[in-house]
PDB file of N, CA and C in Angstrom:
ATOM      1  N   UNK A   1     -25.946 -28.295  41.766  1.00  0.00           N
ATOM      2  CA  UNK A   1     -24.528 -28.150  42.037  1.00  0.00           C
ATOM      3  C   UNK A   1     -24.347 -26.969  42.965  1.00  0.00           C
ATOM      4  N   UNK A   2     -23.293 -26.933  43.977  1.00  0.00           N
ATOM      5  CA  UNK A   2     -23.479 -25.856  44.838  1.00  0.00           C
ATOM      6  C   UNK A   2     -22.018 -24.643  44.088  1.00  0.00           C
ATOM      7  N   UNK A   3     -21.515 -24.359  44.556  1.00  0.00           N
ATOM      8  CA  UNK A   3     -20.227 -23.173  44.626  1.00  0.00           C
ATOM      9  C   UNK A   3     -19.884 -23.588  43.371  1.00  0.00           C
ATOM     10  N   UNK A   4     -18.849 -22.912  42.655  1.00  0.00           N
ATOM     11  CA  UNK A   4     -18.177 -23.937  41.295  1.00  0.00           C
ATOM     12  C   UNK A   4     -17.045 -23.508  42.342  1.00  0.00           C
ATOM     13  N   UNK A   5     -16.634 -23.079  43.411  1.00  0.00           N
ATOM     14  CA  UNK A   5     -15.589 -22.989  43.811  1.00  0.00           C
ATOM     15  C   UNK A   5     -15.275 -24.336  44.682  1.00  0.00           C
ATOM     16  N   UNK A   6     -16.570 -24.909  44.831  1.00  0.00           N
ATOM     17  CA  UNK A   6     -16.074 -26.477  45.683  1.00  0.00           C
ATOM     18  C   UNK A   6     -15.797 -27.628  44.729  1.00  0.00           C
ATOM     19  N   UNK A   7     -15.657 -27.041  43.601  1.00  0.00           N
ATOM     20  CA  UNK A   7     -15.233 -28.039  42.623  1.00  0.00           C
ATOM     21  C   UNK A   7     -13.964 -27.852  42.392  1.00  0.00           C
ATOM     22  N   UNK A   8     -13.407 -29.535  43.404  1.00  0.00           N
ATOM     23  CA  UNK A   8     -11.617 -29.712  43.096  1.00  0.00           C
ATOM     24  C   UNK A   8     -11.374 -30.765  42.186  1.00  0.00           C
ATOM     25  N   UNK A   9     -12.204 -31.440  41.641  1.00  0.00           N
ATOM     26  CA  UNK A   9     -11.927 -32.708  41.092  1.00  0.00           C
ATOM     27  C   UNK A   9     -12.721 -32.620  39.436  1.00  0.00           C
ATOM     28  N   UNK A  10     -11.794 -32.495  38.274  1.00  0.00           N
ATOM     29  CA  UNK A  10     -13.030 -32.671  37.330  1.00  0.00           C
ATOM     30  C   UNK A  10     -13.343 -33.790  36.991  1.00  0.00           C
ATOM     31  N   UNK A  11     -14.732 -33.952  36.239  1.00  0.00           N
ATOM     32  CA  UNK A  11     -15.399 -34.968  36.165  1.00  0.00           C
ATOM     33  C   UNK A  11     -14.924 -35.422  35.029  1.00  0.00           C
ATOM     34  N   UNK A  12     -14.705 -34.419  33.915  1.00  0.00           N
ATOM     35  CA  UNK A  12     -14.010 -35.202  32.769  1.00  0.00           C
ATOM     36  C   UNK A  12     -12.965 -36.023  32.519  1.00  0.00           C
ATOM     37  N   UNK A  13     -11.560 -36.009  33.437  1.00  0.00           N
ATOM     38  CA  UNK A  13     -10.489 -37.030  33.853  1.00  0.00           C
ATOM     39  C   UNK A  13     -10.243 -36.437  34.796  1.00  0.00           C
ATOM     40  N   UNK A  14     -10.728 -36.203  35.868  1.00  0.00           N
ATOM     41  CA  UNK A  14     -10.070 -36.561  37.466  1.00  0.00           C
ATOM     42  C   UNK A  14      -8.918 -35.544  37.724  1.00  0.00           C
ATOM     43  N   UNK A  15      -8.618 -34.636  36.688  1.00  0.00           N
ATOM     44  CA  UNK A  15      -7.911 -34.217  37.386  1.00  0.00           C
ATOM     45  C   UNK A  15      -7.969 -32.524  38.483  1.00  0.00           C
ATOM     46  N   UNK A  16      -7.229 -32.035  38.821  1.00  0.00           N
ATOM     47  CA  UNK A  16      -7.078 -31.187  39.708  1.00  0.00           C
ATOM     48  C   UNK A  16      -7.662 -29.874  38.946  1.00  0.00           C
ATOM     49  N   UNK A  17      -9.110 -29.524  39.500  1.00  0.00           N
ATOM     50  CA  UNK A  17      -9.257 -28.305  39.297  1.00  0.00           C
ATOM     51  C   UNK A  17      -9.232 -26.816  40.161  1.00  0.00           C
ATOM     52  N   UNK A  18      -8.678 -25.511  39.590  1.00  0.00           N
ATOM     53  CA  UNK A  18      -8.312 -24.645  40.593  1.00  0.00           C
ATOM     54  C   UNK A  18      -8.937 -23.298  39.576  1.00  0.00           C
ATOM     55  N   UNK A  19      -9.036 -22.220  40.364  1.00  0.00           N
ATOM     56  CA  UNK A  19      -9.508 -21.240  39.818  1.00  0.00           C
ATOM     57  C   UNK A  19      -8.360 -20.574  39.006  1.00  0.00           C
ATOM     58  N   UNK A  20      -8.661 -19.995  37.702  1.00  0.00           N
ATOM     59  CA  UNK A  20      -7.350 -19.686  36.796  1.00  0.00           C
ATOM     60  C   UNK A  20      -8.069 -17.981  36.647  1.00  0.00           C
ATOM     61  N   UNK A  21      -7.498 -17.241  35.893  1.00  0.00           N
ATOM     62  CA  UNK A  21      -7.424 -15.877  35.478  1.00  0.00           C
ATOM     63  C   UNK A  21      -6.783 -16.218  34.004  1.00  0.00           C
ATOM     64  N   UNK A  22      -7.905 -15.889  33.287  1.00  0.00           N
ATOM     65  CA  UNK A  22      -7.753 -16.425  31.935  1.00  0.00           C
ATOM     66  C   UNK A  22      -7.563 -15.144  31.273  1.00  0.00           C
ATOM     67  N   UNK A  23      -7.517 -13.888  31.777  1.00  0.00           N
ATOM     68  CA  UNK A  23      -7.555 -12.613  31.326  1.00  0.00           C
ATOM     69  C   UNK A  23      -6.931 -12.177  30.091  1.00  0.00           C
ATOM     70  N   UNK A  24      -7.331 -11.920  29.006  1.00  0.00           N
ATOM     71  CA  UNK A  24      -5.946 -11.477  27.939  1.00  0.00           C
ATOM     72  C   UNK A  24      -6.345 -12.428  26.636  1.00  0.00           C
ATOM     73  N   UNK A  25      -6.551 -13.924  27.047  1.00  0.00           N
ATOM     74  CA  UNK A  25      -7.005 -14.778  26.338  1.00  0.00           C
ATOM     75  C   UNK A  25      -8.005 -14.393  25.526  1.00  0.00           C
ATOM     76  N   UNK A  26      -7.650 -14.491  24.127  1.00  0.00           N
ATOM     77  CA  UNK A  26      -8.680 -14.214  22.810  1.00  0.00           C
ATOM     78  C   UNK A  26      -9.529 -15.289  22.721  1.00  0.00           C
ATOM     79  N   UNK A  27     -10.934 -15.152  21.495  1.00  0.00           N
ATOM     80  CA  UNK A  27     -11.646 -15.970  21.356  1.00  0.00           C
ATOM     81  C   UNK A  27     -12.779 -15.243  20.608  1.00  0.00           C
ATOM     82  N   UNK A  28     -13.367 -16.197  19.609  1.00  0.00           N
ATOM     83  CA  UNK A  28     -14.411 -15.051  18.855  1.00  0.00           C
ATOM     84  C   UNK A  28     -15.822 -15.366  19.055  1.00  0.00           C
ATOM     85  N   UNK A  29     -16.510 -14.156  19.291  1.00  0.00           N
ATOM     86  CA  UNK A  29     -18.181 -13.913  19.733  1.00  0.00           C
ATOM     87  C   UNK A  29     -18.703 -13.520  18.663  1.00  0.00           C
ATOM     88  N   UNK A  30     -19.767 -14.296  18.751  1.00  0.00           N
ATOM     89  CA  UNK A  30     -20.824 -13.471  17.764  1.00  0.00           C
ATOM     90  C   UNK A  30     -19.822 -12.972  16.384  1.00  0.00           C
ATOM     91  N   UNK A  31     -18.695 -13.876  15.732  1.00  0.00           N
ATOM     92  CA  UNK A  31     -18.082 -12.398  14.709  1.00  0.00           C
ATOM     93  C   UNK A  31     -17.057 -11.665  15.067  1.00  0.00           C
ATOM     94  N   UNK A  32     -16.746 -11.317  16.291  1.00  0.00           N
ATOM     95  CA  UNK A  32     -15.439 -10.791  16.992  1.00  0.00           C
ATOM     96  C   UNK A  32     -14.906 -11.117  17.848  1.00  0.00           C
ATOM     97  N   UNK A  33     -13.603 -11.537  17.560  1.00  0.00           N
ATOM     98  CA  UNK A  33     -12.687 -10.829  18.297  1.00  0.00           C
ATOM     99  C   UNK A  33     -12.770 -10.603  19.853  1.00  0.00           C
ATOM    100  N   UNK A  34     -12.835 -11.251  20.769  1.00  0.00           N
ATOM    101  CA  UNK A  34     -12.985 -10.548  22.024  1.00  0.00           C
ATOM    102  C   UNK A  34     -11.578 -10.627  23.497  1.00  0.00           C
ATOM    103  N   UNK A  35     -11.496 -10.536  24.417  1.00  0.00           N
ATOM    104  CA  UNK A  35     -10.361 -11.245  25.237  1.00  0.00           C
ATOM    105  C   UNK A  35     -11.318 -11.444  26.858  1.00  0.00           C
ATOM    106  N   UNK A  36     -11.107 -12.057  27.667  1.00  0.00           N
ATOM    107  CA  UNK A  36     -11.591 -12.404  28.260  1.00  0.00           C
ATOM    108  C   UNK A  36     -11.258 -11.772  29.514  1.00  0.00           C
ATOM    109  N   UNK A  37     -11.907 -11.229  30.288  1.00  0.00           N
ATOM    110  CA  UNK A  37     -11.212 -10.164  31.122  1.00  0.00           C
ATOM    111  C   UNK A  37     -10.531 -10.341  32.329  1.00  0.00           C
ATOM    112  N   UNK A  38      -9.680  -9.521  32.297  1.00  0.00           N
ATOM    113  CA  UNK A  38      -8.477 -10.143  33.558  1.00  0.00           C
ATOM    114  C   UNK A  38      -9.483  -9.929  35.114  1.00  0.00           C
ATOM    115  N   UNK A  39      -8.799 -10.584  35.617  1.00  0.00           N
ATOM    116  CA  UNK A  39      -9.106 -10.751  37.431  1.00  0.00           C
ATOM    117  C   UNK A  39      -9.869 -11.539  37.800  1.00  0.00           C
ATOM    118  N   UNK A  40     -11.015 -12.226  36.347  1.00  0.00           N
ATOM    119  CA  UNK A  40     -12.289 -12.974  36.684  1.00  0.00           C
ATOM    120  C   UNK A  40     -11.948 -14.353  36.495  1.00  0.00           C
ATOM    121  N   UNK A  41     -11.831 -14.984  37.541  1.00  0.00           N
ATOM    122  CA  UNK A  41     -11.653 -16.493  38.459  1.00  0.00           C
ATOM    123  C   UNK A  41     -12.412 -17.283  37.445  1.00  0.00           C
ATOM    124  N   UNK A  42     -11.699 -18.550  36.434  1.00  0.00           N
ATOM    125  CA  UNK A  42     -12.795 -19.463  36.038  1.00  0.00           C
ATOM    126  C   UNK A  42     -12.111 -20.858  36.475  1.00  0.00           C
ATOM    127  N   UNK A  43     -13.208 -21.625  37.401  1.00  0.00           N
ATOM    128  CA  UNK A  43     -12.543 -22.953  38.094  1.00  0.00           C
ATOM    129  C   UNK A  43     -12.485 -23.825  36.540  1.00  0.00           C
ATOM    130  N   UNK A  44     -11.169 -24.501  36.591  1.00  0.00           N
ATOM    131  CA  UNK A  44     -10.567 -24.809  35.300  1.00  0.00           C
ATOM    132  C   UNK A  44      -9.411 -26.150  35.635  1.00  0.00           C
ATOM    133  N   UNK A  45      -9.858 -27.115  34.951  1.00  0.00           N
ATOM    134  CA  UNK A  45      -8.797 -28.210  35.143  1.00  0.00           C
ATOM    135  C   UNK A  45      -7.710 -28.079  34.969  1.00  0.00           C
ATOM    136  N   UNK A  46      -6.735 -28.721  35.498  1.00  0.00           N
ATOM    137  CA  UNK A  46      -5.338 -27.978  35.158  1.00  0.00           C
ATOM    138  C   UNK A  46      -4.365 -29.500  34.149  1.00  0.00           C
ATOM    139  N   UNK A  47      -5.524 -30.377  34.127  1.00  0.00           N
ATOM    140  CA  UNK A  47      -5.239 -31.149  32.614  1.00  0.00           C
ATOM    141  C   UNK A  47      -5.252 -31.359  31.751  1.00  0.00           C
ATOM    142  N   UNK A  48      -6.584 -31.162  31.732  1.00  0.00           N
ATOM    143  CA  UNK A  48      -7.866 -30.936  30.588  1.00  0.00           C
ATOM    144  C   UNK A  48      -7.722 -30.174  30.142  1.00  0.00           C
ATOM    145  N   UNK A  49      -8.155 -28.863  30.616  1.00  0.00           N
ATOM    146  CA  UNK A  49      -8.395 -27.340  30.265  1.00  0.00           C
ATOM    147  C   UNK A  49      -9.683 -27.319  30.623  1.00  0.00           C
ATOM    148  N   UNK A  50     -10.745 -28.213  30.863  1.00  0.00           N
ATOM    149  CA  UNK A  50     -12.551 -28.068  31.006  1.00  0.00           C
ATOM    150  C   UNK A  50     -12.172 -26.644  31.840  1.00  0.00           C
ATOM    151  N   UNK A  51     -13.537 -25.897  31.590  1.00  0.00           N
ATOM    152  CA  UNK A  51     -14.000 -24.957  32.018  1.00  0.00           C
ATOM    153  C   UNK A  51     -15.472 -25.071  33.014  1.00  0.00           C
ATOM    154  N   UNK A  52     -15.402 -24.507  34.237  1.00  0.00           N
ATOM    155  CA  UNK A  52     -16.707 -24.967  34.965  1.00  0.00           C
ATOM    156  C   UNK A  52     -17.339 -23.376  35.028  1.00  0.00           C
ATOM    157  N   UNK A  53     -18.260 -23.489  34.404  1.00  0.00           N
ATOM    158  CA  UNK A  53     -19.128 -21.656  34.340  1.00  0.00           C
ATOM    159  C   UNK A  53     -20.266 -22.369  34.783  1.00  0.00           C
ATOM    160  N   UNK A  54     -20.798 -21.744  36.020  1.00  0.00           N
ATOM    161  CA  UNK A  54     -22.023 -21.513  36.309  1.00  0.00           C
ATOM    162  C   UNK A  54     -22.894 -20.082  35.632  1.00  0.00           C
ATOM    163  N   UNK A  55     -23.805 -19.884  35.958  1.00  0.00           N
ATOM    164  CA  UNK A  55     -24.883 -18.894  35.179  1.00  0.00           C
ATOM    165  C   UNK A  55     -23.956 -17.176  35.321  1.00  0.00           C
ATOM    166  N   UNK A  56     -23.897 -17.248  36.780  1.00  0.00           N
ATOM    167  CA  UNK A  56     -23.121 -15.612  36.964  1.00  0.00           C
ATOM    168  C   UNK A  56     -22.267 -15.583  36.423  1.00  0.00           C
ATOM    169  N   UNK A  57     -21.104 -16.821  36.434  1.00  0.00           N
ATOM    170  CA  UNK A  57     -19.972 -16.541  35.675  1.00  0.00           C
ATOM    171  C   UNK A  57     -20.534 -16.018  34.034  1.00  0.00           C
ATOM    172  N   UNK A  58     -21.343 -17.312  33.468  1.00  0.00           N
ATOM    173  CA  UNK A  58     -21.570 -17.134  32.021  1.00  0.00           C
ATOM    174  C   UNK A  58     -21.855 -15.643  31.894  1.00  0.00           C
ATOM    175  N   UNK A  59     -22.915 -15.447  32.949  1.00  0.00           N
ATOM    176  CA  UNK A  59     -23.710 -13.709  32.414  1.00  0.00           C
ATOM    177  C   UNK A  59     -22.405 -12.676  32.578  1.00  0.00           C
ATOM    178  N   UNK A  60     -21.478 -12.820  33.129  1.00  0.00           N
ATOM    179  CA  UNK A  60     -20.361 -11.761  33.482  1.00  0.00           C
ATOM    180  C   UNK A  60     -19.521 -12.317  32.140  1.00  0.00           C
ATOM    181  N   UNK A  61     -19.215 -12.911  31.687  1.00  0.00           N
ATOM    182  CA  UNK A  61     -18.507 -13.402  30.251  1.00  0.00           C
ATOM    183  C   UNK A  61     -19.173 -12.601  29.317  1.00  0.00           C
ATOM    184  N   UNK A  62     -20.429 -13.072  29.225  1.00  0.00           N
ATOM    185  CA  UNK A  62     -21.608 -12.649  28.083  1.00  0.00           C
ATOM    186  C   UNK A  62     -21.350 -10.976  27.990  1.00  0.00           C
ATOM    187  N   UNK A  63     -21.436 -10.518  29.391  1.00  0.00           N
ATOM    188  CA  UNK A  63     -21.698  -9.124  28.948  1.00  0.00           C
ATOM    189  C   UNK A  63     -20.207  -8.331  29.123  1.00  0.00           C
ATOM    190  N   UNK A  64     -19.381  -8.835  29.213  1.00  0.00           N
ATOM    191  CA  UNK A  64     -17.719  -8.729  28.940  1.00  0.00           C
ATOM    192  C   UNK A  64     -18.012  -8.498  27.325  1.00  0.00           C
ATOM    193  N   UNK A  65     -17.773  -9.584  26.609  1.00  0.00           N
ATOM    194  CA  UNK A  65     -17.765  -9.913  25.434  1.00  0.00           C
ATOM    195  C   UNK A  65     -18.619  -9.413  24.099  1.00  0.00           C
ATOM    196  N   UNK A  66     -19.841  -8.816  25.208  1.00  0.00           N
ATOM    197  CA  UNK A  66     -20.606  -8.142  24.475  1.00  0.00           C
ATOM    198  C   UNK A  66     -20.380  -6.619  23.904  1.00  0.00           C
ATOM    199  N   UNK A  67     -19.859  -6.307  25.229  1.00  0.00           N
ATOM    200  CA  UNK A  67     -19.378  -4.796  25.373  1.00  0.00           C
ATOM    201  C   UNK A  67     -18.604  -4.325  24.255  1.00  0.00           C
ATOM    202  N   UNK A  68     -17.013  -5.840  24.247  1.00  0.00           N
ATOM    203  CA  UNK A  68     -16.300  -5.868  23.547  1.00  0.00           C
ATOM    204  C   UNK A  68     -16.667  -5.748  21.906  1.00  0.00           C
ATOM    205  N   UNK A  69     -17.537  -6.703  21.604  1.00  0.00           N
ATOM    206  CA  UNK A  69     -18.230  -6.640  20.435  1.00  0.00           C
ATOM    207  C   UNK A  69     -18.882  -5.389  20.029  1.00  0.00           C
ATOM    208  N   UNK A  70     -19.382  -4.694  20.629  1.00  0.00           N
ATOM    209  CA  UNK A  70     -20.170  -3.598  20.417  1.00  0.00           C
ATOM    210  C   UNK A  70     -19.028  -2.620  19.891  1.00  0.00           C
ATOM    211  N   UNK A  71     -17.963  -2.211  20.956  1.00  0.00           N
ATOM    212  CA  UNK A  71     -17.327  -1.386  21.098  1.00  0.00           C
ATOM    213  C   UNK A  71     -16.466  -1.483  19.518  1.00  0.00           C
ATOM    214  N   UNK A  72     -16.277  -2.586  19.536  1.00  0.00           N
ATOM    215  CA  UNK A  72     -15.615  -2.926  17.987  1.00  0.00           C
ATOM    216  C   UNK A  72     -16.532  -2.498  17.022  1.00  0.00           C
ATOM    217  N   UNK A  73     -17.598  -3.066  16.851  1.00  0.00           N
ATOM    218  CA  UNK A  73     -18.298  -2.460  15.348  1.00  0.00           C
ATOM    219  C   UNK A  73     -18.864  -1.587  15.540  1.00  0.00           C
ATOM    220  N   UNK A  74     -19.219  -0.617  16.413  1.00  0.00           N
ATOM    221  CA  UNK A  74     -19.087   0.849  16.418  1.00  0.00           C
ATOM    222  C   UNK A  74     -17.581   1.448  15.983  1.00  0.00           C
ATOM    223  N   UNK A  75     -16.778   0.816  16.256  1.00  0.00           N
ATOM    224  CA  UNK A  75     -15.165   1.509  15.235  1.00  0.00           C
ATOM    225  C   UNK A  75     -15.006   1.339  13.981  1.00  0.00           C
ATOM    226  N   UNK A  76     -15.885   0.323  13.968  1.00  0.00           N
ATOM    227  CA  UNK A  76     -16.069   0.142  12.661  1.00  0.00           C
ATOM    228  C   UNK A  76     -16.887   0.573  11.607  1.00  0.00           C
ATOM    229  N   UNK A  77     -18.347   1.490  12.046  1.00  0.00           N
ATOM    230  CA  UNK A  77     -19.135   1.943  11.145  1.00  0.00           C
ATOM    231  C   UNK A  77     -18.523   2.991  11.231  1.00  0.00           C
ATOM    232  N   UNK A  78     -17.813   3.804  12.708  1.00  0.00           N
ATOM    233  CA  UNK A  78     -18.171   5.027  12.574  1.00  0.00           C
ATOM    234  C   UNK A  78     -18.639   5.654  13.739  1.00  0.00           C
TER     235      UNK A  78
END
């Protein structure tokens, strides 16, 4: 697959996909709690909701979320 940015059409029903800013949006990792960080582009159906993550995206999520996680149960031991 090349760009996820040349992806206008999703495959799951056809419809119109465009890059969204999902920023703010909760969801739980590993156990917590996390939000998904503002400014970062995920090409996203605008029927569906499908989500198209290639690897960089995933690894920039992953270590978003990770951070987040960490940062939390360190407030939490202490």
């Amino acid at each position: 697959m090349g760009d996820l940015s040349d992806i206008t059409v999703c495959v799951e029903c056809g419809g119109r996909v465009a890059l969204k800013d999902h920023g703010g949006r909760r969801k739980w990792y590993r156990g917590a709690e996390v939000s998904y960080p503002r400014g970062l582009l995920i090409p996203t159906c605008e029927t569906c909701g499908a989500e198209w993550v290639d690897g960089a995206l995933n690894d920039a999520l992953g270590e978003s979320f990770e951070q987040q996680r960490a940062a939390k149960l360190q407030a939490k031991t202490g």
